[in-house]
C-alpha atoms as a PDB file:
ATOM      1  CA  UNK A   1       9.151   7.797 -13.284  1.00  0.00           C
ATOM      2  CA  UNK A   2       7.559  10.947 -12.377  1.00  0.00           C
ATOM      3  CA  UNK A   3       7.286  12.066 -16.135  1.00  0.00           C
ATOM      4  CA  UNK A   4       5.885   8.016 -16.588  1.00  0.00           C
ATOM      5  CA  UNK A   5       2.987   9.294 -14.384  1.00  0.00           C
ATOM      6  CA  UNK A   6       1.571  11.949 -16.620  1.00  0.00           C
ATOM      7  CA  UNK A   7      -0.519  10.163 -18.625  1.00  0.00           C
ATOM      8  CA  UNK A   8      -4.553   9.290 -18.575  1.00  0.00           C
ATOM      9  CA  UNK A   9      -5.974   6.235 -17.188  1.00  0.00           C
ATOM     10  CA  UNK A  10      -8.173   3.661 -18.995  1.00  0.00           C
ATOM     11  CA  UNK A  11      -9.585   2.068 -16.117  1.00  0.00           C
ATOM     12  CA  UNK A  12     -10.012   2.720 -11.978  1.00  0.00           C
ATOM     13  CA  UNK A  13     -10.132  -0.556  -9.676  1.00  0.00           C
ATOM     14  CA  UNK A  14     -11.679  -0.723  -6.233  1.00  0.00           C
ATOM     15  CA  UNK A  15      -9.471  -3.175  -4.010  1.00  0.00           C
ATOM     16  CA  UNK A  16     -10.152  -4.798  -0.552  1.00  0.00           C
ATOM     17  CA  UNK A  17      -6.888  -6.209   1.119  1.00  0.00           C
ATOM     18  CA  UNK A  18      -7.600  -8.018   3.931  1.00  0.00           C
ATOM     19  CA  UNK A  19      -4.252  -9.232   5.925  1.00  0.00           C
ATOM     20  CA  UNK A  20      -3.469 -10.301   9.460  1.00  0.00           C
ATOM     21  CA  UNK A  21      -2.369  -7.182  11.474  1.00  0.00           C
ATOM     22  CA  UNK A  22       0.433  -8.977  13.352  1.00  0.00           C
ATOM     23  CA  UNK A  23       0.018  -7.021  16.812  1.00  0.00           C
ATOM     24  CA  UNK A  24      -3.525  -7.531  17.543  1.00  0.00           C
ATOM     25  CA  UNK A  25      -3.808 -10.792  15.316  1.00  0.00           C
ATOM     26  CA  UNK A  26      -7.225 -10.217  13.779  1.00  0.00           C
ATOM     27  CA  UNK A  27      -7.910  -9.664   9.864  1.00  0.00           C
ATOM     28  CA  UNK A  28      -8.288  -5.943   8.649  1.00  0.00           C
ATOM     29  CA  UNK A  29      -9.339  -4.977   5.677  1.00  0.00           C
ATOM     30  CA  UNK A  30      -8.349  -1.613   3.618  1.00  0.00           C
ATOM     31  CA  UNK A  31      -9.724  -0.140   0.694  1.00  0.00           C
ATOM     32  CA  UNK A  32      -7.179   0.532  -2.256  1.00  0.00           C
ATOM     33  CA  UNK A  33      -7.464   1.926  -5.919  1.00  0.00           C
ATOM     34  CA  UNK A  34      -5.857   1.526  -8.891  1.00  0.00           C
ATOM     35  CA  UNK A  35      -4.864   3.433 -11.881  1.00  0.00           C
ATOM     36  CA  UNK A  36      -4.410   1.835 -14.970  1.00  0.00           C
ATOM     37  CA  UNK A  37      -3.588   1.661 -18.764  1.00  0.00           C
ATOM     38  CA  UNK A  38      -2.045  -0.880 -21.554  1.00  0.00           C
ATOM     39  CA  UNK A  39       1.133   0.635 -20.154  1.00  0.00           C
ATOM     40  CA  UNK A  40       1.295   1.997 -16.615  1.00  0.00           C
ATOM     41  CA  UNK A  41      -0.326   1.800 -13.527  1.00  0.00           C
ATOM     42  CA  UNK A  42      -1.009   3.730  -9.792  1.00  0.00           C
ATOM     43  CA  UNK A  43      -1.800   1.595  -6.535  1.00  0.00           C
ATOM     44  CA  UNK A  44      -2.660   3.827  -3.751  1.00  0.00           C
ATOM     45  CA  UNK A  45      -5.554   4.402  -0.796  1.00  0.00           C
ATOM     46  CA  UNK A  46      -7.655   7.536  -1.631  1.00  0.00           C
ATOM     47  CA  UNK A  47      -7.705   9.272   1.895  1.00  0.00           C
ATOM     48  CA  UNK A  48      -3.703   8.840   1.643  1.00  0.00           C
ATOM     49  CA  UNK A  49      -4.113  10.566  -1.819  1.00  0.00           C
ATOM     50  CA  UNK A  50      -6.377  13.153  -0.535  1.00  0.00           C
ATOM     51  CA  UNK A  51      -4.416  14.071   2.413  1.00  0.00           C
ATOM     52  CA  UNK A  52      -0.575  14.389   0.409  1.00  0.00           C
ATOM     53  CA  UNK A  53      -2.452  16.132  -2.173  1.00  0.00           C
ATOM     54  CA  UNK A  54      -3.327  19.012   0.006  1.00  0.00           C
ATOM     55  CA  UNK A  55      -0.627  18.808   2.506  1.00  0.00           C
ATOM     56  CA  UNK A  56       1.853  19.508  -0.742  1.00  0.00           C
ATOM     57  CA  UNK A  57       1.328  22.999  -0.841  1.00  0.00           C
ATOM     58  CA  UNK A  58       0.928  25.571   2.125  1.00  0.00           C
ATOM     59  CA  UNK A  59      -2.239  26.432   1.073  1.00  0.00           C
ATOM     60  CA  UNK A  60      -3.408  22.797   1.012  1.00  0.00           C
ATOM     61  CA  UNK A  61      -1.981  21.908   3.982  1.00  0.00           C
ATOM     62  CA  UNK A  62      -4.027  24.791   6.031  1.00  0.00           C
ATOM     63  CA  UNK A  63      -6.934  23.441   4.537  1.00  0.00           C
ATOM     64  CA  UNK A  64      -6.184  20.381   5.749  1.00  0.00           C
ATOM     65  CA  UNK A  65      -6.073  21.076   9.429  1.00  0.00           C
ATOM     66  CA  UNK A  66      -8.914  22.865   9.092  1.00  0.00           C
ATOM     67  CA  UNK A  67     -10.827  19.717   7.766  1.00  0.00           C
ATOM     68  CA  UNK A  68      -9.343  17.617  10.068  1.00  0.00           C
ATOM     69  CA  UNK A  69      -9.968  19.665  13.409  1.00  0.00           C
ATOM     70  CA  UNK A  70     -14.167  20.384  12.491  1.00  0.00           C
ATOM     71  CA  UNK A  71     -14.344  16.490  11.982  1.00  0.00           C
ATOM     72  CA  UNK A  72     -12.289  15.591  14.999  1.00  0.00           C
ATOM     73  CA  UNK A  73     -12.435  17.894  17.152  1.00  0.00           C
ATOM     74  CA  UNK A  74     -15.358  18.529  20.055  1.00  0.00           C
ATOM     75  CA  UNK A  75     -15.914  20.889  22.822  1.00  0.00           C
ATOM     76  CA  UNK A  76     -16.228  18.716  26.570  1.00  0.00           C
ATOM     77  CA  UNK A  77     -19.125  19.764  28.702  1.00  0.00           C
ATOM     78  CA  UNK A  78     -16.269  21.152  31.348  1.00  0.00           C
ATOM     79  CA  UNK A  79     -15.354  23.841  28.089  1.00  0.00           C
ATOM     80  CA  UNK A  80     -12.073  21.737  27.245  1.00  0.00           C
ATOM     81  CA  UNK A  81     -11.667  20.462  23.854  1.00  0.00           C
ATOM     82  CA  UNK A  82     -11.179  16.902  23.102  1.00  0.00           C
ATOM     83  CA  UNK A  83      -9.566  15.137  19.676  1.00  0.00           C
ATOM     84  CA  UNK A  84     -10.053  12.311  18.576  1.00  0.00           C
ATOM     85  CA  UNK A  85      -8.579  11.449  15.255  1.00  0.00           C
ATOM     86  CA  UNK A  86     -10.306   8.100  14.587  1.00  0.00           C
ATOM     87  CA  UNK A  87     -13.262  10.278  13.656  1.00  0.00           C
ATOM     88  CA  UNK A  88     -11.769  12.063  10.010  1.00  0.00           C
ATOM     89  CA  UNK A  89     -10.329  11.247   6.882  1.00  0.00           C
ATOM     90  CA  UNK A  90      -6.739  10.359   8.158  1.00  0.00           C
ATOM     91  CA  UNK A  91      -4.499   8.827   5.941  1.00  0.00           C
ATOM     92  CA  UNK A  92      -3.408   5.268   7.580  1.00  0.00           C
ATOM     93  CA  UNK A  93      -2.089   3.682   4.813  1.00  0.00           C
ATOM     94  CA  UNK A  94       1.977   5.226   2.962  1.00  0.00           C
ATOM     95  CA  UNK A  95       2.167   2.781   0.670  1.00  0.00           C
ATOM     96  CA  UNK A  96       1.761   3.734  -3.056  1.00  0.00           C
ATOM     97  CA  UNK A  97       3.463   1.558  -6.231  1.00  0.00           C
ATOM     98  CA  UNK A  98       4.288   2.709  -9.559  1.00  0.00           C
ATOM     99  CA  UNK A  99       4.526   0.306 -12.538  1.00  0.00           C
ATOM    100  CA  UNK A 100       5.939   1.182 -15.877  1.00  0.00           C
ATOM    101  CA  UNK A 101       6.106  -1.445 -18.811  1.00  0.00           C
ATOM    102  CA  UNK A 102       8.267   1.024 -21.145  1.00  0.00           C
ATOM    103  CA  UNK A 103      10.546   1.504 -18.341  1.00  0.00           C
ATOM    104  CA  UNK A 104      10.568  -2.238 -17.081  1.00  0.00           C
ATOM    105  CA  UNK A 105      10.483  -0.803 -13.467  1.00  0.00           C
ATOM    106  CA  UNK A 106       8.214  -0.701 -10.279  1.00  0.00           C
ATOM    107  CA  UNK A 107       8.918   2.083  -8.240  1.00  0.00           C
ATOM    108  CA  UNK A 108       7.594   1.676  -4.619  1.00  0.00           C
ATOM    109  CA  UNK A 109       6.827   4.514  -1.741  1.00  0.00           C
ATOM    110  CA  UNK A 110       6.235   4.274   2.005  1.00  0.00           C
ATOM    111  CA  UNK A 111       7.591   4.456   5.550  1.00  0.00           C
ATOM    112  CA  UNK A 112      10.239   2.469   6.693  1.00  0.00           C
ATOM    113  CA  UNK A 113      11.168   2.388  10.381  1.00  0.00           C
ATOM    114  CA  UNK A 114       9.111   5.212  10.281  1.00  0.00           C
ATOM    115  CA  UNK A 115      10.970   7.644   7.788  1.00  0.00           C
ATOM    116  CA  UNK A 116       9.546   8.073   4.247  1.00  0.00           C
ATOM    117  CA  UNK A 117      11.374   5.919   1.727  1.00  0.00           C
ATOM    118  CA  UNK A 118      11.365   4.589  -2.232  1.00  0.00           C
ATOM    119  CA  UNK A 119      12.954   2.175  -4.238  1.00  0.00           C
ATOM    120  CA  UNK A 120      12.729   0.731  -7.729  1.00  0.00           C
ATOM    121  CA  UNK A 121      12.999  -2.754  -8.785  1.00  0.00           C
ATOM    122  CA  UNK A 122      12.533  -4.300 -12.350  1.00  0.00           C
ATOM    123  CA  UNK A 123       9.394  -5.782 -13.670  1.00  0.00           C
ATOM    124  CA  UNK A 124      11.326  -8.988 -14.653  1.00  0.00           C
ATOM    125  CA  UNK A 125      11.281 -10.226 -10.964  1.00  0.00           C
ATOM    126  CA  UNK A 126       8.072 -11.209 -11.339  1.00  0.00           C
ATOM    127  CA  UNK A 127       7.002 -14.339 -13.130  1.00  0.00           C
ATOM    128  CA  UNK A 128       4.130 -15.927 -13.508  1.00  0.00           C
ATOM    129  CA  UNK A 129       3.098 -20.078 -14.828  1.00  0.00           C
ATOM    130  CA  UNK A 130      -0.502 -19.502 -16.059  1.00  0.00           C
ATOM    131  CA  UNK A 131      -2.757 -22.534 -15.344  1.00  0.00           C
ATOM    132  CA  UNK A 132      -6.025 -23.899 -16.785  1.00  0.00           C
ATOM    133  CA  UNK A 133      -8.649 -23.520 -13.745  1.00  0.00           C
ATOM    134  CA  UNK A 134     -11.019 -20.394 -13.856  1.00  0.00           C
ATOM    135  CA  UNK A 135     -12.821 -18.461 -11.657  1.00  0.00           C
ATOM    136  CA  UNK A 136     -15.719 -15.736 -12.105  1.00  0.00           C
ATOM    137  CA  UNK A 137     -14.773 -12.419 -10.450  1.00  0.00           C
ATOM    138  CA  UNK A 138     -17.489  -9.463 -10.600  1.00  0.00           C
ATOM    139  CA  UNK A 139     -18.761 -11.072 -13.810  1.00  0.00           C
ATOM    140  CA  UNK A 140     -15.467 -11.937 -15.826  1.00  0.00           C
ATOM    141  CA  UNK A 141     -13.859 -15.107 -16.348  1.00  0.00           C
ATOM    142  CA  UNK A 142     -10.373 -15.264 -15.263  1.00  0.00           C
ATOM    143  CA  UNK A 143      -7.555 -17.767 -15.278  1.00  0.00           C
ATOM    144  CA  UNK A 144      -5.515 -18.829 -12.461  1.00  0.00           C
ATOM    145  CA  UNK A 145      -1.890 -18.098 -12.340  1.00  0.00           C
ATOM    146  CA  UNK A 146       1.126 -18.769  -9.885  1.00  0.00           C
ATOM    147  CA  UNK A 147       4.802 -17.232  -8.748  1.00  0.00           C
ATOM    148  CA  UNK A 148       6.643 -17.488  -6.772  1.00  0.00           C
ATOM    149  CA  UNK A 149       7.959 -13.913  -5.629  1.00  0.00           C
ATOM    150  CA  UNK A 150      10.420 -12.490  -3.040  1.00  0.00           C
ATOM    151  CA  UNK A 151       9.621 -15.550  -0.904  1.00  0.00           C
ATOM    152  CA  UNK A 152       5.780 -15.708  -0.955  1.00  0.00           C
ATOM    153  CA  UNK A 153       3.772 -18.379  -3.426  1.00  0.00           C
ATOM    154  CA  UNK A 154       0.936 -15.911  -5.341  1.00  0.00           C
ATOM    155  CA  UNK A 155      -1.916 -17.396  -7.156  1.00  0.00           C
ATOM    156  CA  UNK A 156      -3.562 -15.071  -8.957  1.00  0.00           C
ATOM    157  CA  UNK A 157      -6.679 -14.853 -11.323  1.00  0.00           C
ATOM    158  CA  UNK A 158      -6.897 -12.101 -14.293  1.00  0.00           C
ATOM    159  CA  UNK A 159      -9.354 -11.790 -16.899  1.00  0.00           C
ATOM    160  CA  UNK A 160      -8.304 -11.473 -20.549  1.00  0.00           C
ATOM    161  CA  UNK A 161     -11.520  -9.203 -21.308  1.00  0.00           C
ATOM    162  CA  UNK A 162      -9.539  -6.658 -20.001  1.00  0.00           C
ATOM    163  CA  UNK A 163      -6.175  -6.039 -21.473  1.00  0.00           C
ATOM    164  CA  UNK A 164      -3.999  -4.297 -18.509  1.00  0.00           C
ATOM    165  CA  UNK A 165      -0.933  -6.561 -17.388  1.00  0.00           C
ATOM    166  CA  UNK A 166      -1.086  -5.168 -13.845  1.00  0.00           C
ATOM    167  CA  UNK A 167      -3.004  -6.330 -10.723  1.00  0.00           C
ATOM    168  CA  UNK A 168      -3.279  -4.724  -6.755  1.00  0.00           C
ATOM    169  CA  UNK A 169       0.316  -3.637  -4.922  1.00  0.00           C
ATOM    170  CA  UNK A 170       3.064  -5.000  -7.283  1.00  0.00           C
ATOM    171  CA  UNK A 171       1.130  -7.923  -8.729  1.00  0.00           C
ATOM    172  CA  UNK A 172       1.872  -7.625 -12.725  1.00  0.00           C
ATOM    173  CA  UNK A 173       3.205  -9.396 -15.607  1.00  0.00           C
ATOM    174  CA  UNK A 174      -0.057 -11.085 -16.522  1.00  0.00           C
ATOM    175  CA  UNK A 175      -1.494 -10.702 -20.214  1.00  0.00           C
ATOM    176  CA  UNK A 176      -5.412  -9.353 -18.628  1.00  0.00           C
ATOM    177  CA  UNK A 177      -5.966  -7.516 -15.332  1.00  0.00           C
ATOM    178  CA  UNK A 178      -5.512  -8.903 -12.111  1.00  0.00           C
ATOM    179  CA  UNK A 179      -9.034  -9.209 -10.260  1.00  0.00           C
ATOM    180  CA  UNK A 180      -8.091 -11.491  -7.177  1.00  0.00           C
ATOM    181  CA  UNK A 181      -4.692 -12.644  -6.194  1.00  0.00           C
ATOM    182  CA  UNK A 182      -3.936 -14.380  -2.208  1.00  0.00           C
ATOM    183  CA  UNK A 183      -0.089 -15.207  -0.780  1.00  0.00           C
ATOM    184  CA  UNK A 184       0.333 -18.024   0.847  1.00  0.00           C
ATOM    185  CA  UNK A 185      -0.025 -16.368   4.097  1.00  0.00           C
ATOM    186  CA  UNK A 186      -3.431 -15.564   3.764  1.00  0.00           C
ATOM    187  CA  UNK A 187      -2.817 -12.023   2.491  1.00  0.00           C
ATOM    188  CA  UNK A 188      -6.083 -11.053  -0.623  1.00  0.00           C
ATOM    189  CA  UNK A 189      -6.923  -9.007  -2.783  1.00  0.00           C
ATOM    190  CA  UNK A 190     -10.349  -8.689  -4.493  1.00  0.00           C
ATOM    191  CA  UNK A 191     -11.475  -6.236  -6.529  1.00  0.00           C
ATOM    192  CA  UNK A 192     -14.909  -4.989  -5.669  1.00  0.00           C
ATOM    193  CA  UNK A 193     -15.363  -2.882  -9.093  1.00  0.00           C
ATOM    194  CA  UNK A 194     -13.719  -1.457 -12.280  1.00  0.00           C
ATOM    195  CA  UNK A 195     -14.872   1.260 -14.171  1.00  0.00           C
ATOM    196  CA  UNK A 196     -13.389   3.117 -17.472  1.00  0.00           C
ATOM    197  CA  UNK A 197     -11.750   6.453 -16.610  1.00  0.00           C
ATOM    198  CA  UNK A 198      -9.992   9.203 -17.633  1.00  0.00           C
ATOM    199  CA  UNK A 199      -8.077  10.464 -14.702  1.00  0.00           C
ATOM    200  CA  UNK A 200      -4.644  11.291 -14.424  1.00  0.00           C
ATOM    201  CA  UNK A 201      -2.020   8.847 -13.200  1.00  0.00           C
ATOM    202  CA  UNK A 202      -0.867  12.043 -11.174  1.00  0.00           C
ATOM    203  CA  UNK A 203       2.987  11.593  -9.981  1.00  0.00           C
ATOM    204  CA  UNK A 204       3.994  11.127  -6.490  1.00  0.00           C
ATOM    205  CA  UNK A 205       3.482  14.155  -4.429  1.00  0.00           C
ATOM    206  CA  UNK A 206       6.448  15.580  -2.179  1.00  0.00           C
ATOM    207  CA  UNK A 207       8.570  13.015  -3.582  1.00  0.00           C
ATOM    208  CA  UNK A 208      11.825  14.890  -2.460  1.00  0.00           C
ATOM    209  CA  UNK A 209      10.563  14.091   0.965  1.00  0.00           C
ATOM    210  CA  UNK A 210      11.307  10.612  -0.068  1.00  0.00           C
ATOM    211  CA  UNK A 211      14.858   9.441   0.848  1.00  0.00           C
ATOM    212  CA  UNK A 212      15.870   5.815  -1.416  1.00  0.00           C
ATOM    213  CA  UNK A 213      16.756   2.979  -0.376  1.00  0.00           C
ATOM    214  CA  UNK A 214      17.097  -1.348  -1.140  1.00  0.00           C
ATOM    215  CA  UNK A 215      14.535  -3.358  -0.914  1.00  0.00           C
ATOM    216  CA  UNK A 216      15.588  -5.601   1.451  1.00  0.00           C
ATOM    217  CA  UNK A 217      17.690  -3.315   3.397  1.00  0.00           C
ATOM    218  CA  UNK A 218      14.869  -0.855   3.858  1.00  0.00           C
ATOM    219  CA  UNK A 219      12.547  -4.443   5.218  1.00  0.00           C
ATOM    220  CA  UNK A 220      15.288  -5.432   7.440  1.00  0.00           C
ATOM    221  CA  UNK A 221      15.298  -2.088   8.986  1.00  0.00           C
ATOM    222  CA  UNK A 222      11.522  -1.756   9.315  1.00  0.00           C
ATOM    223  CA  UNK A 223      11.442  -5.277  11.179  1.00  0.00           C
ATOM    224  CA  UNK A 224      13.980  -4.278  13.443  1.00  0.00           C
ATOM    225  CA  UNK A 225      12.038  -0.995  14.389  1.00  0.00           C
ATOM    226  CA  UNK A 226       8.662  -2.604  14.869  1.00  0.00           C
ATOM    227  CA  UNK A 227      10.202  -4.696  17.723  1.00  0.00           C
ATOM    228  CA  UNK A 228      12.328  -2.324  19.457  1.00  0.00           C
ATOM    229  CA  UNK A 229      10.447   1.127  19.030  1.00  0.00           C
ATOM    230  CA  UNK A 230      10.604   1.754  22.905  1.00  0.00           C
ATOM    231  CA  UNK A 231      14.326   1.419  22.832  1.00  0.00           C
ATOM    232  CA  UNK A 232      14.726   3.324  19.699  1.00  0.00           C
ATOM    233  CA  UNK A 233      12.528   5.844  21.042  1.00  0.00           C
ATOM    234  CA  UNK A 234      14.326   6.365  23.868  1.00  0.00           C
ATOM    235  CA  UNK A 235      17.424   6.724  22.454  1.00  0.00           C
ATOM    236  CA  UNK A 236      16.074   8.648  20.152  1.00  0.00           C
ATOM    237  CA  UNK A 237      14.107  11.581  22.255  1.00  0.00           C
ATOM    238  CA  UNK A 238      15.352  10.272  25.921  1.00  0.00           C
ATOM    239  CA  UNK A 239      13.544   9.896  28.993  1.00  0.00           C
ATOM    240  CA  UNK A 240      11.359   6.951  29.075  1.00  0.00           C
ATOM    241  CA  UNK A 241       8.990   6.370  26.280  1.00  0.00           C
ATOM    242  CA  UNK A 242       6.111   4.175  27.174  1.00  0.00           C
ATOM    243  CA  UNK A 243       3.293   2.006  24.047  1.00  0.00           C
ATOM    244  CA  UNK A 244      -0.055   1.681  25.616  1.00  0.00           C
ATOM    245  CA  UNK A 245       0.102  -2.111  26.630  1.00  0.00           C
ATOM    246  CA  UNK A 246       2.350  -3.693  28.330  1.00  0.00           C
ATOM    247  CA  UNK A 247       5.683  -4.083  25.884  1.00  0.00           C
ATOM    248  CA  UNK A 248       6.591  -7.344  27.749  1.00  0.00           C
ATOM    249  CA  UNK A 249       3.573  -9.034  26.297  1.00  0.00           C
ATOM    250  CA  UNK A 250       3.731  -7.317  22.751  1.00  0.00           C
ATOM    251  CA  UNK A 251       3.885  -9.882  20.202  1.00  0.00           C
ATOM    252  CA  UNK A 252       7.092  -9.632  18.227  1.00  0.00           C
ATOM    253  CA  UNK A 253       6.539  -9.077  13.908  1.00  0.00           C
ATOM    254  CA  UNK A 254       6.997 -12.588  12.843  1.00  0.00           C
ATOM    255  CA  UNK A 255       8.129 -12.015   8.941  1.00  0.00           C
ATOM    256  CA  UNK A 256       8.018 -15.806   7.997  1.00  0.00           C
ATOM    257  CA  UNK A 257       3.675 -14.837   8.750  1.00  0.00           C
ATOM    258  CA  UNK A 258       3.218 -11.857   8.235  1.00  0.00           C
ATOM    259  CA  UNK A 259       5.854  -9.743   5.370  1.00  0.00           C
ATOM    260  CA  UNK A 260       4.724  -9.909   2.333  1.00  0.00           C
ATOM    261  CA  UNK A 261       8.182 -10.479   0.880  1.00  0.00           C
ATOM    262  CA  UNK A 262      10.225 -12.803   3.817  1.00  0.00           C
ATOM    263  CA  UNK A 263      12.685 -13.071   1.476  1.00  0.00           C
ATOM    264  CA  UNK A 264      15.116 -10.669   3.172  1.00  0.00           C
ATOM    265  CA  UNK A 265      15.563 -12.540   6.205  1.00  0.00           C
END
C-alpha cells in the first residue's frame, strides 16, 4: 500500500461531512479532501495532513510547536501566559483511507480507544444497485445508487463525466465519482468542488506508529472506551481522573445512531 501511494493525482475533491456528534447531539460539519485517479485514491483532512507531515521528522516537528505556540499562545495582563488551542491549525480529525483498485484493498488509519491503529479490508465488500433517478451536484448530472454496507443503507449519487470509481471515506465501487452520498443515519457527504491536479497521493506518514488491527474488533474496542474513559483512565494513570461535565449525565455512544458501520455489535 505504501508503494500504491506514489503515484500523481488526476483530480482533488473538497468534502463537507456533516454527522451528529453523539455527546453534545448537534450536527458538525468537517472539511475533507480527496485524492484521486482511474486507479487509487487518498481521503484525508488537510490540517491533519499538515500537522503529521511536519511532526514526521524532528525538524518538522520543532516547527510545528513553534507554529502552534505564536497562534495559540498569549501573554495575560498579570505577565502569565495563557493557551488556548482552539485558536491554530490543530489536527482534530485521524482518520485517513486508502483505496487501491489493482490491489482490491482499502486500507484505513485512525485512533482507536485512543491508540493509533490500521486495517485493510477488500474492495469487494462494497456493492452497489445503481438506480434511474438523478440529481445535479456542482453542475454534473449524477445517478443515484444504493448498498447496503457494514450495517448502514448508503445512497449515493456519482457522475459519469468523471471517470474515478471512488467517492468520500470508503464510498467506492461506482463506475463515475462519488459527489454526494448520506447513511441512513443522517451521516453526508457533499462535495463542494473538484479540480484537476497533479499532486502526489503521498503515503501515510509515521505509519510504523500505526499498530493493526480488525475491523470490528478495533470498533468494539473504541465503543467500549468512549463510555468508560474515566474508569479506564483511572486504571490507567491512578488517582481520580475527572471529564469536565458531570459523567453521570454523559450520554452513552449509541452505535445503532451514530457508527457508521453498527455492524459489529
Amino acid at each position: 500500500m505504501a508503494a500504491m501511494a506514489q503515484n500523481r493525482a488526476d483530480i482533488i475533491v473538497s468534502y463537507d461531512e456533516v454527522d451528529r456528534h453523539w455527546e453534545r447531539d448537534s450536527l458538525e460539519t468537517v472539511r475533507m479532501t480527496l485524492l484521486a485517479n482511474a486507479g487509487e485514491a487518498k481521503y484525508f483532512n488537510d490540517i491533519s495532513l499538515w500537522t503529521d507531515s511536519l511532526k514526521s521528522t524532528p525538524e518538522g516537528k520543532e516547527q510545528w510547536q513553534q507554529i502552534i505556540m505564536a497562534a495559540c499562545m498569549t501573554r495575560t495582563p498579570e505577565g502569565g501566559i495563557s493557551i488556548d488551542m482552539r485558536k491554530g491549525p490543530v489536527k482534530k480529525v485521524d482518520t485517513y483511507v486508502f483505496t487501491s483498485s489493482a490491489d482490491d484493498k482499502l486500507r484505513y488509519y485512525s485512533k482507536f480507544a485512543g491508540e493509533p491503529c490500521y486495517y485493510d479490508e477488500p474492495l469487494s465488500e462494497m456493492q452497489w444497485q445503481i438506480g434511474d433517478s438523478t440529481a445535479t451536484v456542482l453542475g454534473y448530472e449524477c445517478v443515484m445508487a444504493t448498498s447496503d454496507y457494514h450495517g448502514r443503507r448508503w445512497t449515493a449519487w456519482f457522475s459519469p463525466e468523471i471517470p474515478v470509481p471512488f467517492g468520500p471515506w470508503k464510498l467506492h465501487g461506482l463506475p463515475g465519482l462519488i459527489l454526494k452520498a448520506q447513511a441512513d443515519n443522517g451521516r453526508t457527504y457533499t462535495a463542494t468542488g473538484v479540480a484537476n491536479t497533479d499532486r502526489i497521493i503521498s503515503p501515510m506518514y509515521s505509519a510504523d506508529v500505526y499498530e493493526r488491527t480488525e475491523r470490528k474488533q478495533a470498533l468494539a474496542e473504541h465503543e467500549h472506551f468512549l463510555n468508560n474513559r474515566e474508569a479506564l483512565m483511572k486504571a490507567r494513570f491512578g488517582g481520580r481522573v475527572q471529564f469536565v461535565g458531570d459523567s453521570e449525565e454523559r450520554p452513552k455512544y449509541d452505535a445503532a445512531r451514530h457508527a457508521p458501520e453498527p455492524d459489529y455489535r
